[in-house]
C-alpha atoms as a PDB file:
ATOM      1  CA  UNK A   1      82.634 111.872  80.193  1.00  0.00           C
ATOM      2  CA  UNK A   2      80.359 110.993  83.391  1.00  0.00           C
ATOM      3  CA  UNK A   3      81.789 112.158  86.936  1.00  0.00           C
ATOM      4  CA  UNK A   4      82.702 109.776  89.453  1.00  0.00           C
ATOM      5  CA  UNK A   5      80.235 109.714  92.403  1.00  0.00           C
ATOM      6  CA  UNK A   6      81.525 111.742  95.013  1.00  0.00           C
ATOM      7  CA  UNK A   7      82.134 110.463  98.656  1.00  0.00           C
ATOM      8  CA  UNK A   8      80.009 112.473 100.251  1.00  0.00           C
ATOM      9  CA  UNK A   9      76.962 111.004  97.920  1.00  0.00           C
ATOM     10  CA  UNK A  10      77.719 107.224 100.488  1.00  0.00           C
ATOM     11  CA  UNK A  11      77.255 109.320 103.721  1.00  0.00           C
ATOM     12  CA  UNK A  12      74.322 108.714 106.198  1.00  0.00           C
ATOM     13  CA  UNK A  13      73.640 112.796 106.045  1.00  0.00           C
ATOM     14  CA  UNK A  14      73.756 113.121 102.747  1.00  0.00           C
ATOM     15  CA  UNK A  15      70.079 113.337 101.196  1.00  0.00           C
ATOM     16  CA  UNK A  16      69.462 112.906  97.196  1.00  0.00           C
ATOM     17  CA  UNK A  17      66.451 114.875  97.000  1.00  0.00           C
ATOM     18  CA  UNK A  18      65.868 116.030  93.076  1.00  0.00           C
ATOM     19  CA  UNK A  19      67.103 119.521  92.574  1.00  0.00           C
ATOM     20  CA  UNK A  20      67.970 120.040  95.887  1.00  0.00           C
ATOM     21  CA  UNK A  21      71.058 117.885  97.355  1.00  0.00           C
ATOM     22  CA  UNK A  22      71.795 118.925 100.968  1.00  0.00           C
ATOM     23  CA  UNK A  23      73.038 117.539 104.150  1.00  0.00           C
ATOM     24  CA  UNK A  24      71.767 116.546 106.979  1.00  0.00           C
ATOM     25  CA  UNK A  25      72.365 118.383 110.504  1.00  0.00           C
ATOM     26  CA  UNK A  26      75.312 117.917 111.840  1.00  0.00           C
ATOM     27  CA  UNK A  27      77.357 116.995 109.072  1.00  0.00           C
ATOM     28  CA  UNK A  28      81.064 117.485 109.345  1.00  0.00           C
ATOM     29  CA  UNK A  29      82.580 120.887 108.210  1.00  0.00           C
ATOM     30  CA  UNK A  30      84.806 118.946 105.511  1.00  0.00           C
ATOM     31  CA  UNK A  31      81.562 117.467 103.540  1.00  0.00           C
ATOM     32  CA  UNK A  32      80.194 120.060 103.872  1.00  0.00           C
ATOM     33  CA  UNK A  33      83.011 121.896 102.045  1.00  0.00           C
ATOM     34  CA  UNK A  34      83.388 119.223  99.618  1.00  0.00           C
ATOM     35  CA  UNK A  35      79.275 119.226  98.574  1.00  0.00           C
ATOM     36  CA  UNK A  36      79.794 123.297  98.453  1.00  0.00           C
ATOM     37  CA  UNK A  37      82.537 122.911  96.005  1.00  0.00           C
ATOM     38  CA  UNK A  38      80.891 119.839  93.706  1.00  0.00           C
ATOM     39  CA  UNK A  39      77.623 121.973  93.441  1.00  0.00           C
ATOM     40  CA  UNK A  40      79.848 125.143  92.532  1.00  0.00           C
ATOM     41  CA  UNK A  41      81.886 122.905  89.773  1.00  0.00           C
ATOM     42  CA  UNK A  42      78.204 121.710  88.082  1.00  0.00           C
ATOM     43  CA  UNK A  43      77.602 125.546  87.840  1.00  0.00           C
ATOM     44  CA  UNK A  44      81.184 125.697  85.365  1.00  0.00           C
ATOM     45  CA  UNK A  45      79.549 124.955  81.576  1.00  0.00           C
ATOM     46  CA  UNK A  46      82.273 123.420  79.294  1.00  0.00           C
ATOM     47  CA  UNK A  47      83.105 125.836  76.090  1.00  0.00           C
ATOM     48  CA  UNK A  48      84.026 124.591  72.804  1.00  0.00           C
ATOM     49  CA  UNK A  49      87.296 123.654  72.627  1.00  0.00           C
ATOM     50  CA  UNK A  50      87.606 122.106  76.239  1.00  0.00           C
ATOM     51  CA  UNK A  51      87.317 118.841  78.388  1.00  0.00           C
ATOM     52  CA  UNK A  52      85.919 118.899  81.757  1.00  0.00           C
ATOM     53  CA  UNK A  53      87.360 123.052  81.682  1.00  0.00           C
ATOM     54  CA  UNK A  54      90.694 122.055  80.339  1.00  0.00           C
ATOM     55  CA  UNK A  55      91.688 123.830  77.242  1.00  0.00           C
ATOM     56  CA  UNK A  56      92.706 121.135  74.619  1.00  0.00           C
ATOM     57  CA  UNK A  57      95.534 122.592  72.050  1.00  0.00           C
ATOM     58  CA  UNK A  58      94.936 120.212  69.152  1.00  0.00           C
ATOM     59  CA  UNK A  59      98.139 121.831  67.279  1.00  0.00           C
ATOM     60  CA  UNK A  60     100.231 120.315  69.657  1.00  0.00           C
ATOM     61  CA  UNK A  61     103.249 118.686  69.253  1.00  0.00           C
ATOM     62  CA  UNK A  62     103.839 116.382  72.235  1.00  0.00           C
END
């Protein structure tokens, strides 16, 4: 399932260099935060058995 493009990925300090996504100088402490946490989340490898990290029960009644 392909991620929605972030926010931060339409900002003017945002640069899209291959490998090595950063921001620009004085970007503000929230995108900076939220690029910190969406390069952290790439780092979490789906197991068998999940979706995007979420467990999926397929005994499940409901």
């Amino acid at each position: 399932m392909p991620r929605t493009r972030p926010e931060f990925t339409k900002s003017p300090y945002f640069v899209d260099e291959p490998g090595n996504w950063h921001l620009k100088a004085g970007a503000p402490k929230k995108m900076q935060a939220e690029l910190d946490n969406y390069l952290q989340s790439l780092e979490n490898l789906d197991e068998d058995g999940t979706i995007n990290g979420n467990q999926i029960d397929i005994y499940s009644t409901h």
